[in-house]
PDB file of N, CA and C in Angstrom:
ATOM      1  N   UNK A   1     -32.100  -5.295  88.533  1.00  0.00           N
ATOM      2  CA  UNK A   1     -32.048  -6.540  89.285  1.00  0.00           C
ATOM      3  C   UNK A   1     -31.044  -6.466  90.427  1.00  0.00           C
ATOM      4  N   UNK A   2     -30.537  -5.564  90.513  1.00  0.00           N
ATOM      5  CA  UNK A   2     -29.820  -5.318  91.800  1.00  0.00           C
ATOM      6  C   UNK A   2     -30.237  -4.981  93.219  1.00  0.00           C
ATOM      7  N   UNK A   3     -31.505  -5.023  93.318  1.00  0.00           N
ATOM      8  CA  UNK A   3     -32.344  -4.704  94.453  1.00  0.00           C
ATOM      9  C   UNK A   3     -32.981  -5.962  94.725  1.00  0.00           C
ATOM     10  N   UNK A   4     -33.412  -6.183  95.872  1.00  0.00           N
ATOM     11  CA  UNK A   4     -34.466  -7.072  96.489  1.00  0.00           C
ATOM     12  C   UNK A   4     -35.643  -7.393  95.603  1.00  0.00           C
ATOM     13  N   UNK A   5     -36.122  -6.080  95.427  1.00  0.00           N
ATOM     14  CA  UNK A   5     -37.341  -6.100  94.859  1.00  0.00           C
ATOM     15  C   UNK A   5     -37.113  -6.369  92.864  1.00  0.00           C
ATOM     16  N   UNK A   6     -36.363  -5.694  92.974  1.00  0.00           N
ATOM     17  CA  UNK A   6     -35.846  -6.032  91.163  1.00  0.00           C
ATOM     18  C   UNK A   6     -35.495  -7.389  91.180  1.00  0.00           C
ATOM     19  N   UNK A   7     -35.072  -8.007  91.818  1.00  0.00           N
ATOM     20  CA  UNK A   7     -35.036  -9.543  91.921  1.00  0.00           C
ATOM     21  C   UNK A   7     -36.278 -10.406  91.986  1.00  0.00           C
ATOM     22  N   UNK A   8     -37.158 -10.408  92.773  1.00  0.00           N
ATOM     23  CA  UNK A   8     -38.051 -10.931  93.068  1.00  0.00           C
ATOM     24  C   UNK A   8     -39.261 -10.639  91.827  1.00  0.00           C
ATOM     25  N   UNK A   9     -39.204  -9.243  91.509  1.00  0.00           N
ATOM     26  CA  UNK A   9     -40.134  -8.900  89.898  1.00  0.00           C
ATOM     27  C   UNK A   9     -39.513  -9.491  89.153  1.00  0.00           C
ATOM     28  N   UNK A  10     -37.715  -9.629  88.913  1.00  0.00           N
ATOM     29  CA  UNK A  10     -37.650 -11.015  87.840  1.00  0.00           C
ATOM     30  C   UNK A  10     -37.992 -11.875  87.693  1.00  0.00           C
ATOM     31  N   UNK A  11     -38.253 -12.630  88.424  1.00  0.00           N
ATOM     32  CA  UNK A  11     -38.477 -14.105  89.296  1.00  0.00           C
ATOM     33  C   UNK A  11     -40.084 -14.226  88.896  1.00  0.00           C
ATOM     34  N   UNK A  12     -41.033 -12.872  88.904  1.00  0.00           N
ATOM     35  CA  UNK A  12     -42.251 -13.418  88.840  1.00  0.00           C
ATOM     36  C   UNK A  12     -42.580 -13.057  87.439  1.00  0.00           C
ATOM     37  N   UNK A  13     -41.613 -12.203  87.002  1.00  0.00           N
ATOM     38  CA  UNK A  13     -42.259 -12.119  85.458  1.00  0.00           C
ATOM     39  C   UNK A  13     -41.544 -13.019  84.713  1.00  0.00           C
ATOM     40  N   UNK A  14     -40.806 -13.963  85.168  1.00  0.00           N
ATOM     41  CA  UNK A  14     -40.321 -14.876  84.236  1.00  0.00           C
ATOM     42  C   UNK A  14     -41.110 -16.285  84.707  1.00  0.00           C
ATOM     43  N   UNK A  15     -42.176 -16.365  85.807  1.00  0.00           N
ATOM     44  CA  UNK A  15     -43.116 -17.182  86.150  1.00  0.00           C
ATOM     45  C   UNK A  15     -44.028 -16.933  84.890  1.00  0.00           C
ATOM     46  N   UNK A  16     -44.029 -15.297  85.361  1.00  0.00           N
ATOM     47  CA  UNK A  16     -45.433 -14.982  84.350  1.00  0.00           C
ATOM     48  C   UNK A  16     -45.896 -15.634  82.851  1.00  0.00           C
ATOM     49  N   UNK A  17     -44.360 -15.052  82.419  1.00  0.00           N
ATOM     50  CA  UNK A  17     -43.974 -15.280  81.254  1.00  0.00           C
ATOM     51  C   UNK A  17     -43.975 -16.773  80.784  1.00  0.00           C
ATOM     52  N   UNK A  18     -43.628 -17.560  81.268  1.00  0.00           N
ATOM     53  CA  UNK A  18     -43.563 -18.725  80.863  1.00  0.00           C
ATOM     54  C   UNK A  18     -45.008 -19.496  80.885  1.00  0.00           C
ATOM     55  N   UNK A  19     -45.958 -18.999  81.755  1.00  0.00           N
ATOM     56  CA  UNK A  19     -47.281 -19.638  81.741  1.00  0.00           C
ATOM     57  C   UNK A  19     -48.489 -19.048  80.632  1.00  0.00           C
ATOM     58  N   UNK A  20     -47.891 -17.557  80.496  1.00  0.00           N
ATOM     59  CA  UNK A  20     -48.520 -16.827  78.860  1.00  0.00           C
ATOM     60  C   UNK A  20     -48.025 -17.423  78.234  1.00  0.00           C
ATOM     61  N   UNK A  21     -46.682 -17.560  78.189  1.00  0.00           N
ATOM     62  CA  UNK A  21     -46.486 -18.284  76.630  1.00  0.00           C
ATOM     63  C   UNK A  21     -47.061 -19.440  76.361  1.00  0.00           C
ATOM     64  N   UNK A  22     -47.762 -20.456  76.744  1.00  0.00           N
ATOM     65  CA  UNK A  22     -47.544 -21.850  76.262  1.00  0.00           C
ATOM     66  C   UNK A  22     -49.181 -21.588  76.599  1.00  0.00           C
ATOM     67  N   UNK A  23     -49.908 -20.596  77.363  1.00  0.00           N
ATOM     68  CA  UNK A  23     -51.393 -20.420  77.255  1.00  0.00           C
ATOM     69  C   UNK A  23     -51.526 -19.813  75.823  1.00  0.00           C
ATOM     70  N   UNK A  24     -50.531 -18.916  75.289  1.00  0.00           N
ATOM     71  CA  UNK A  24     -50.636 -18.599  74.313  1.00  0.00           C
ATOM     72  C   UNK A  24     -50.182 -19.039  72.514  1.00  0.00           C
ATOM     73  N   UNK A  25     -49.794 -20.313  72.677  1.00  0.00           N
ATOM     74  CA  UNK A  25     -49.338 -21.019  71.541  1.00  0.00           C
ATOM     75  C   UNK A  25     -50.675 -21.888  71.803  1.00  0.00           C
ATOM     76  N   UNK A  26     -51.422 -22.206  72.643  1.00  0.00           N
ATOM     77  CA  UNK A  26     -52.086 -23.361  73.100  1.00  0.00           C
ATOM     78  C   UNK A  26     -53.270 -22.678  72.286  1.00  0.00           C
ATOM     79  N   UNK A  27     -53.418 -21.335  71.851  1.00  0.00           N
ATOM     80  CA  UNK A  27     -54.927 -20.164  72.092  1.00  0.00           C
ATOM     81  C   UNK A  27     -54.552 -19.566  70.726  1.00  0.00           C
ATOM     82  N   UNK A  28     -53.104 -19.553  69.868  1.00  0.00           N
ATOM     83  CA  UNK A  28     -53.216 -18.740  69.079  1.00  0.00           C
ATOM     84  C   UNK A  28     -53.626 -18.143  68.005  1.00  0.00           C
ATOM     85  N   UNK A  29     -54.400 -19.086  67.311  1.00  0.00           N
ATOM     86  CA  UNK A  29     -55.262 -18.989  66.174  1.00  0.00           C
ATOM     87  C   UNK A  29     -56.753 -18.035  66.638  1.00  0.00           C
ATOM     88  N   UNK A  30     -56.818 -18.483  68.182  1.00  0.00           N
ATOM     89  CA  UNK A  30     -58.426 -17.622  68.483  1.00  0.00           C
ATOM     90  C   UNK A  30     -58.374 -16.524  68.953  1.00  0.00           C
ATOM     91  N   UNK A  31     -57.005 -15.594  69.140  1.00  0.00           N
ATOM     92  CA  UNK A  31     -56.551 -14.316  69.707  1.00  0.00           C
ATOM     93  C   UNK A  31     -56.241 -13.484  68.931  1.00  0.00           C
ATOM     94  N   UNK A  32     -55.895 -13.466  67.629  1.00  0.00           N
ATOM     95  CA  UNK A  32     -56.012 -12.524  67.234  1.00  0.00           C
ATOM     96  C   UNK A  32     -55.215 -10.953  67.594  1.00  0.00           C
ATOM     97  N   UNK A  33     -55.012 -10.143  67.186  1.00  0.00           N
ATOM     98  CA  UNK A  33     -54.412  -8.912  67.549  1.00  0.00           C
ATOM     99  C   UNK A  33     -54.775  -8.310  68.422  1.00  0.00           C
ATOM    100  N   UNK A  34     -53.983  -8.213  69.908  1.00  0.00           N
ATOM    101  CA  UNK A  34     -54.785  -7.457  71.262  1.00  0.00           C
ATOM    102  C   UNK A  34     -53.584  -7.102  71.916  1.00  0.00           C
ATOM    103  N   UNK A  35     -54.454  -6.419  73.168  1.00  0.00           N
ATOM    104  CA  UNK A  35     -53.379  -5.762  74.007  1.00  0.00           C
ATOM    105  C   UNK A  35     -54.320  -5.848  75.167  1.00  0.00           C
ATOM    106  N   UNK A  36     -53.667  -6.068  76.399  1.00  0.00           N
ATOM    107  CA  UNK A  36     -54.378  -5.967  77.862  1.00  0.00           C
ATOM    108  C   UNK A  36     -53.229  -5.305  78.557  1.00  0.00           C
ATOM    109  N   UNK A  37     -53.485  -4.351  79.706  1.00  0.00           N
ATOM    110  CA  UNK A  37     -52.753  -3.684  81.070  1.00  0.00           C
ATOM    111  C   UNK A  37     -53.295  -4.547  82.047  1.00  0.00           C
ATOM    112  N   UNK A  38     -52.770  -5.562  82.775  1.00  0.00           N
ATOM    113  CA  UNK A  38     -53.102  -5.756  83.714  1.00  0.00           C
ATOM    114  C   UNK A  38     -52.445  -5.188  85.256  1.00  0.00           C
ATOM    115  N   UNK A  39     -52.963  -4.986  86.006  1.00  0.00           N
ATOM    116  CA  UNK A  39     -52.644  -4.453  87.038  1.00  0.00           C
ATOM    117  C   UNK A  39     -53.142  -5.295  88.379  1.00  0.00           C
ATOM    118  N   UNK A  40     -52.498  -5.216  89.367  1.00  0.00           N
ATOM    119  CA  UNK A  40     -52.210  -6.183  90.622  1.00  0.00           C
ATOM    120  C   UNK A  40     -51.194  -5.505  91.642  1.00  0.00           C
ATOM    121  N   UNK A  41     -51.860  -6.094  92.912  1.00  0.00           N
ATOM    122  CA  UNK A  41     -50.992  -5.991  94.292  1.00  0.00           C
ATOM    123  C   UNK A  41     -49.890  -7.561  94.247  1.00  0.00           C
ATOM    124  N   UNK A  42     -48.703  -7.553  94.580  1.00  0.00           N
ATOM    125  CA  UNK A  42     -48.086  -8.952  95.360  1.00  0.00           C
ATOM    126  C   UNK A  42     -47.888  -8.786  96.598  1.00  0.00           C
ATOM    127  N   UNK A  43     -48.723  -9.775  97.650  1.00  0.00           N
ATOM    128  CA  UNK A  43     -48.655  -9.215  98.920  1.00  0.00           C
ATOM    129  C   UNK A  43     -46.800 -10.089  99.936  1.00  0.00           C
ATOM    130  N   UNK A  44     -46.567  -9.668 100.354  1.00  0.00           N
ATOM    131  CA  UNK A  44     -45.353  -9.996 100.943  1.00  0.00           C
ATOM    132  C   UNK A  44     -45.340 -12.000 101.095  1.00  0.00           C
ATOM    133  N   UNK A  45     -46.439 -12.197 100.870  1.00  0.00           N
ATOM    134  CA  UNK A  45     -46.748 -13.716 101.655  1.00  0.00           C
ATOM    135  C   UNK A  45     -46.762 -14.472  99.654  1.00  0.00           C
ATOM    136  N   UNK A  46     -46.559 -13.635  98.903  1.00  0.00           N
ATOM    137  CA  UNK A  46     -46.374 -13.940  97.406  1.00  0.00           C
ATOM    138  C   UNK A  46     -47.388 -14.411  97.076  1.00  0.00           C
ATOM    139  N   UNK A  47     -48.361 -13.890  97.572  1.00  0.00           N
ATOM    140  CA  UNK A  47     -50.073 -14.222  96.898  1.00  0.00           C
ATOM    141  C   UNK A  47     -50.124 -13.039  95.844  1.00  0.00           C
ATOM    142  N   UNK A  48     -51.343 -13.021  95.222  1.00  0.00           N
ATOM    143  CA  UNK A  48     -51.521 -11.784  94.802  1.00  0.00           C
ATOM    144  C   UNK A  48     -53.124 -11.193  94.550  1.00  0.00           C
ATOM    145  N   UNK A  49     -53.056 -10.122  94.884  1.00  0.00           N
ATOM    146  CA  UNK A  49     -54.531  -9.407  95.261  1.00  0.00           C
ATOM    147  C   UNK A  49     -54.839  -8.450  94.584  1.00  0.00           C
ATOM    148  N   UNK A  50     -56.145  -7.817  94.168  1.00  0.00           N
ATOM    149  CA  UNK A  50     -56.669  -6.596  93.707  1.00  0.00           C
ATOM    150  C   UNK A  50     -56.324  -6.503  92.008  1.00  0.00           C
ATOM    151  N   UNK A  51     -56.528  -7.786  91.509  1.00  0.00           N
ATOM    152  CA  UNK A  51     -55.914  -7.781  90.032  1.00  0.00           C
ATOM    153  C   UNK A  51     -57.008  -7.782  89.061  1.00  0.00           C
ATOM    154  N   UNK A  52     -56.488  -6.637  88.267  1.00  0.00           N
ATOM    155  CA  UNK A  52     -57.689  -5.743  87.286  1.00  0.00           C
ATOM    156  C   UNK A  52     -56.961  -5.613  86.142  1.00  0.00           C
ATOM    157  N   UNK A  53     -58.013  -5.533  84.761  1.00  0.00           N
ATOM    158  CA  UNK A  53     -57.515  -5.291  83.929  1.00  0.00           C
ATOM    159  C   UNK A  53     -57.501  -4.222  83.967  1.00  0.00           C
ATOM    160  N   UNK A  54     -56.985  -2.967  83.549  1.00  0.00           N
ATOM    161  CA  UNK A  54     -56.717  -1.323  83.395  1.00  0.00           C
ATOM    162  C   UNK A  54     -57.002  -1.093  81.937  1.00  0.00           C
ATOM    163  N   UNK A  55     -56.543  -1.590  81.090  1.00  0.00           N
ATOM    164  CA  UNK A  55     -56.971  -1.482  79.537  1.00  0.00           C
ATOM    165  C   UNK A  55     -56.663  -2.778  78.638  1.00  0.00           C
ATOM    166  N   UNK A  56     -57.593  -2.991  77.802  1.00  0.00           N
ATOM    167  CA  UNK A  56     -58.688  -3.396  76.807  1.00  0.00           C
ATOM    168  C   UNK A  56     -59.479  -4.533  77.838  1.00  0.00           C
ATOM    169  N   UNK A  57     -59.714  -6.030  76.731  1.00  0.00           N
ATOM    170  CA  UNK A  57     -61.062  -6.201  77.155  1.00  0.00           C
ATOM    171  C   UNK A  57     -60.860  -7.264  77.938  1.00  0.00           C
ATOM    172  N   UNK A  58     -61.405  -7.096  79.434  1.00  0.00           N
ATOM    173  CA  UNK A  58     -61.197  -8.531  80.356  1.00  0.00           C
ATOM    174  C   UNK A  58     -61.535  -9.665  80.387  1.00  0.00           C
ATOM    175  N   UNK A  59     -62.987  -9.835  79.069  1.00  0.00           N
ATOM    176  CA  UNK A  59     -63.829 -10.949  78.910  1.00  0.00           C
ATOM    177  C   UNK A  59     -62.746 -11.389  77.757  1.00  0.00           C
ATOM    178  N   UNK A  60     -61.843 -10.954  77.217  1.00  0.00           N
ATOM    179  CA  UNK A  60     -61.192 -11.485  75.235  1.00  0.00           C
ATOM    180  C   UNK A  60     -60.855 -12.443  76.075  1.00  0.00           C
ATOM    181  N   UNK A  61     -60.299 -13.512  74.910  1.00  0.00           N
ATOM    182  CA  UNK A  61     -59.260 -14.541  75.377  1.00  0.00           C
ATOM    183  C   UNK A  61     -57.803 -14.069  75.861  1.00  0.00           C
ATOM    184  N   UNK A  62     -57.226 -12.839  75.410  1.00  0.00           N
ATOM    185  CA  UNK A  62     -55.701 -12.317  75.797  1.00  0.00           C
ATOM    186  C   UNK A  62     -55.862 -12.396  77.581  1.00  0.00           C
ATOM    187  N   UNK A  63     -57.188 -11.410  77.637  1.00  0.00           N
ATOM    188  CA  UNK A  63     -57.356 -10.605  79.049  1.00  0.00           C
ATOM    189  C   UNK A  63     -57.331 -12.153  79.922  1.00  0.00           C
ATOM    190  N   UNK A  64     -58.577 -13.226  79.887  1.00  0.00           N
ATOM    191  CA  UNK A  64     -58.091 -14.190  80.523  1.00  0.00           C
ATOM    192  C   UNK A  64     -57.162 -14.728  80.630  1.00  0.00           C
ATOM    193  N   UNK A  65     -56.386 -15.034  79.161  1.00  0.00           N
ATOM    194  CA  UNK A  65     -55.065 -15.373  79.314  1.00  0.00           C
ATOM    195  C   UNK A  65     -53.697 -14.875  80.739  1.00  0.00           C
ATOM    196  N   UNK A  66     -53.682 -13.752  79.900  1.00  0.00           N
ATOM    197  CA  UNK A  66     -52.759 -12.752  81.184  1.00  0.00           C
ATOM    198  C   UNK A  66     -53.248 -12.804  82.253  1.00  0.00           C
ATOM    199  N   UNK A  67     -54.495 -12.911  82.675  1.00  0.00           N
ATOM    200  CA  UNK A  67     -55.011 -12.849  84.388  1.00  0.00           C
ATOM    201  C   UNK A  67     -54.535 -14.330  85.071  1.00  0.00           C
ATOM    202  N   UNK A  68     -54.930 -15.116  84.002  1.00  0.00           N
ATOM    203  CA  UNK A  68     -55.091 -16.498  84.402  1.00  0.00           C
ATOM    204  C   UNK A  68     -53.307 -16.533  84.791  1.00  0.00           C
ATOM    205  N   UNK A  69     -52.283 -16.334  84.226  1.00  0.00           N
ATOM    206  CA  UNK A  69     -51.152 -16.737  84.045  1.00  0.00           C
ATOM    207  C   UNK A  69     -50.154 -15.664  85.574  1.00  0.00           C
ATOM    208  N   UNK A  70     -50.999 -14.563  85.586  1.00  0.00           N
ATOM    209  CA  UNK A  70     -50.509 -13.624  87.163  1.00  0.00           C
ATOM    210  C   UNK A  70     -51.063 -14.540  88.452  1.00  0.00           C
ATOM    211  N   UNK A  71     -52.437 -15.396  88.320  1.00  0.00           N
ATOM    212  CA  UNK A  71     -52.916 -15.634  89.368  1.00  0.00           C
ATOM    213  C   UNK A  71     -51.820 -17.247  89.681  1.00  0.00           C
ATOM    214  N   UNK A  72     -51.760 -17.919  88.816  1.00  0.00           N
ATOM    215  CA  UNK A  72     -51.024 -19.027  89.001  1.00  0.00           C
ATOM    216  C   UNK A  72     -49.179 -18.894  89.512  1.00  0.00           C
ATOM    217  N   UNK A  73     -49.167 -17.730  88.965  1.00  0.00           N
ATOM    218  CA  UNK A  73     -47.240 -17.794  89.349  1.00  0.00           C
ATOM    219  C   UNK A  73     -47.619 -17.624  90.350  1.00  0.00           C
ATOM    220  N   UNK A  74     -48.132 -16.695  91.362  1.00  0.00           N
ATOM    221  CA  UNK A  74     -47.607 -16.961  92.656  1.00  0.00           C
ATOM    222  C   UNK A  74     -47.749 -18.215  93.124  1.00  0.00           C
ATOM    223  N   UNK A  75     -48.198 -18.965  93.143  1.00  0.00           N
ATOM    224  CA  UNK A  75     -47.747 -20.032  93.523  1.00  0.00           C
ATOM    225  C   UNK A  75     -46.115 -20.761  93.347  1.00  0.00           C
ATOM    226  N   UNK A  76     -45.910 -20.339  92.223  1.00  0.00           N
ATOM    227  CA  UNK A  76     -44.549 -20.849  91.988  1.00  0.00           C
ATOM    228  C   UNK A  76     -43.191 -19.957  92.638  1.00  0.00           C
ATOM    229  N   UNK A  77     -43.932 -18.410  93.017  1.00  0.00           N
ATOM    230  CA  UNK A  77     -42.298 -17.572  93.253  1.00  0.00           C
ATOM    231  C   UNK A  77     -42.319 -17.848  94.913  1.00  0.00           C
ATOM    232  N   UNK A  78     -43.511 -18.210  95.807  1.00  0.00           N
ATOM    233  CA  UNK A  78     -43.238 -18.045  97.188  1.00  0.00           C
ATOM    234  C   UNK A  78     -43.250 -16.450  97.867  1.00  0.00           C
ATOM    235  N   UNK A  79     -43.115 -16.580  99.146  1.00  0.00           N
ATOM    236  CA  UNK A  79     -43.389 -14.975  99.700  1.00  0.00           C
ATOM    237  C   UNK A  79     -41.606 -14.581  99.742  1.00  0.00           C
ATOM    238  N   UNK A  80     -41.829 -13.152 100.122  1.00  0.00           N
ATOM    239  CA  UNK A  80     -40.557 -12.786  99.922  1.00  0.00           C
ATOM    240  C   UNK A  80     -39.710 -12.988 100.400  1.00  0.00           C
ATOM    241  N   UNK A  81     -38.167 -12.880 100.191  1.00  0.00           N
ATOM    242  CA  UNK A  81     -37.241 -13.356 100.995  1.00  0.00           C
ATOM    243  C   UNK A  81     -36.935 -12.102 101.899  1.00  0.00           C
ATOM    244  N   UNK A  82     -36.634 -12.494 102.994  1.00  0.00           N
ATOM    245  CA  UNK A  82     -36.043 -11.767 104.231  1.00  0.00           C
ATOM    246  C   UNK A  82     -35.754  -9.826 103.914  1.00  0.00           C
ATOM    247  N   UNK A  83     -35.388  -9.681 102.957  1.00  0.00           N
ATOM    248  CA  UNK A  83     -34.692  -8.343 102.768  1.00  0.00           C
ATOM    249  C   UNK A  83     -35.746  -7.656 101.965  1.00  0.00           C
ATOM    250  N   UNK A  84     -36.511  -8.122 101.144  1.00  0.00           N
ATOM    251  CA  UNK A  84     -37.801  -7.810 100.594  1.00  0.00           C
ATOM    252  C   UNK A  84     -38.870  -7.339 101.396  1.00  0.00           C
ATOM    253  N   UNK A  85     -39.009  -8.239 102.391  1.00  0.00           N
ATOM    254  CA  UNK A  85     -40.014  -8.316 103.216  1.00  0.00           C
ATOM    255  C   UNK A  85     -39.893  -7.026 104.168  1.00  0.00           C
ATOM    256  N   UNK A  86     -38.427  -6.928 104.433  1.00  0.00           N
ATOM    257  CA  UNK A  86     -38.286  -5.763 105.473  1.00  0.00           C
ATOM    258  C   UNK A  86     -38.018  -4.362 104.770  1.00  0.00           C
ATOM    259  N   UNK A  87     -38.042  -4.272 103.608  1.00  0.00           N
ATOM    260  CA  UNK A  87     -38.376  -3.072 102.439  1.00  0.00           C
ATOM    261  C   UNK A  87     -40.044  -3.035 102.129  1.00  0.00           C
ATOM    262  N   UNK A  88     -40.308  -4.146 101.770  1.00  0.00           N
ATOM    263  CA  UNK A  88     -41.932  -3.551 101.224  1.00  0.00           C
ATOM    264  C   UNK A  88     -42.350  -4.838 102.033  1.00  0.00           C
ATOM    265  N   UNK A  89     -42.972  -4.203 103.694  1.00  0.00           N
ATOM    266  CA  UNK A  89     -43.697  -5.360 104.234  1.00  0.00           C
ATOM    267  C   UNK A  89     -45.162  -5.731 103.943  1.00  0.00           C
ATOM    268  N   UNK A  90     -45.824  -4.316 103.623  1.00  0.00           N
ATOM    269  CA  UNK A  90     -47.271  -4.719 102.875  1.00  0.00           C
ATOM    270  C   UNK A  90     -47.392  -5.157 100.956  1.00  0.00           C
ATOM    271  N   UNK A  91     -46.106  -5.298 100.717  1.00  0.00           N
ATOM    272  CA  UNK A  91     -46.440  -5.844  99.022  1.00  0.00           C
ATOM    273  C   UNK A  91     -45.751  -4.614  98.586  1.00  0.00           C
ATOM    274  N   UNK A  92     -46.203  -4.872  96.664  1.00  0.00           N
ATOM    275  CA  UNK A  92     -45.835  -3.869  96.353  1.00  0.00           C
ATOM    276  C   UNK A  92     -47.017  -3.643  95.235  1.00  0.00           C
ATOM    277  N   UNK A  93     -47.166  -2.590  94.420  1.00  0.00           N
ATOM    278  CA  UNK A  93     -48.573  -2.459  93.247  1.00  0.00           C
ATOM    279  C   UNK A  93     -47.620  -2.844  91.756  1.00  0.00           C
ATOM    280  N   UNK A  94     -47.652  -3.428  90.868  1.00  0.00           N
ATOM    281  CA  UNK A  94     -47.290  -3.605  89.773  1.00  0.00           C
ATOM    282  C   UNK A  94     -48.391  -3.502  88.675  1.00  0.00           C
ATOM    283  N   UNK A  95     -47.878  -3.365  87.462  1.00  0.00           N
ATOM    284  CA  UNK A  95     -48.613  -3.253  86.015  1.00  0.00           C
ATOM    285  C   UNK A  95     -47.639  -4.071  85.135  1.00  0.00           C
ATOM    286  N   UNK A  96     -48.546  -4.839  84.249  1.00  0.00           N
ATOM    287  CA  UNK A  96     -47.986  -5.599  83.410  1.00  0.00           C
ATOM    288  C   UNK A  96     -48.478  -5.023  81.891  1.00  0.00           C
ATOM    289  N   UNK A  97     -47.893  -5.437  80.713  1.00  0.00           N
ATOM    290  CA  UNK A  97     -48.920  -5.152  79.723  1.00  0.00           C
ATOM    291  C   UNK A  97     -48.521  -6.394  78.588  1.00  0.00           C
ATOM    292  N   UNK A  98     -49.711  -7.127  78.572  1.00  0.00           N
ATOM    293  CA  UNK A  98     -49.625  -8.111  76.872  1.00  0.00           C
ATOM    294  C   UNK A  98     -50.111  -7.970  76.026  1.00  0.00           C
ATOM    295  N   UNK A  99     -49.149  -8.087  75.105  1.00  0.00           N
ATOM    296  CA  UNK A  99     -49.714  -8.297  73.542  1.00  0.00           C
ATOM    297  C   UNK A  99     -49.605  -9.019  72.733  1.00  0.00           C
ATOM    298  N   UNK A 100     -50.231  -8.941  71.361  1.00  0.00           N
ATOM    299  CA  UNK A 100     -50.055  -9.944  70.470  1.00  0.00           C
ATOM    300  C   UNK A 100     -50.322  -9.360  69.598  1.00  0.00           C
ATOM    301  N   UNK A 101     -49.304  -9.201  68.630  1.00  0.00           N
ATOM    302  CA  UNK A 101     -48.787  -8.259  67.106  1.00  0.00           C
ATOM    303  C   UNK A 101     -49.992  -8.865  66.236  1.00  0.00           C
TER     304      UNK A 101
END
């Protein structure tokens, strides 16, 4: 978290995080034991683009879950701040991975 960018990935995985969780207390009886990789661009303007699941299943309830919960934070983190922007002006590629024991 000492970087621009380590800052700003805090910021969105604790967006992230907070919108899985409460999709996922809301879902938990119908989910069952899974795992999804999701994978995604964040473009400098804090949208986010090109977001795929990479592994297991994109139709389960987890896979929507996690997609659903990447596409909504950006809205909440905003585009990057000033020093971000002039480090990674086209975005950056990230991977996430959820589960449920």
């Amino acid at each position: 978290m000492g970087t621009a960018l380590g800052r700003y990935q805090h910021k969105l995985y604790l967006a992230i995080g907070s919108r899985w969780n409460n999709k996922v207390q809301q879902t938990m009886a119908q989910i069952g034991v899974d795992r999804v990789v999701v994978r995604f661009h964040v473009n400098a303007d804090g949208t986010i683009s090109d977001l795929d699941i990479v592994q297991g299943n994109p139709n389960s309830i987890l896979g929507m879950i996690s997609a659903d919960s990447i596409k909504q934070s950006s809205d909440l983190i905003g585009p990057f701040p000033a020093d971000l922007k002039a480090e990674k002006p086209n975005g950056f590629p990230w991977q996430l991975a959820f589960r449920i024991y």
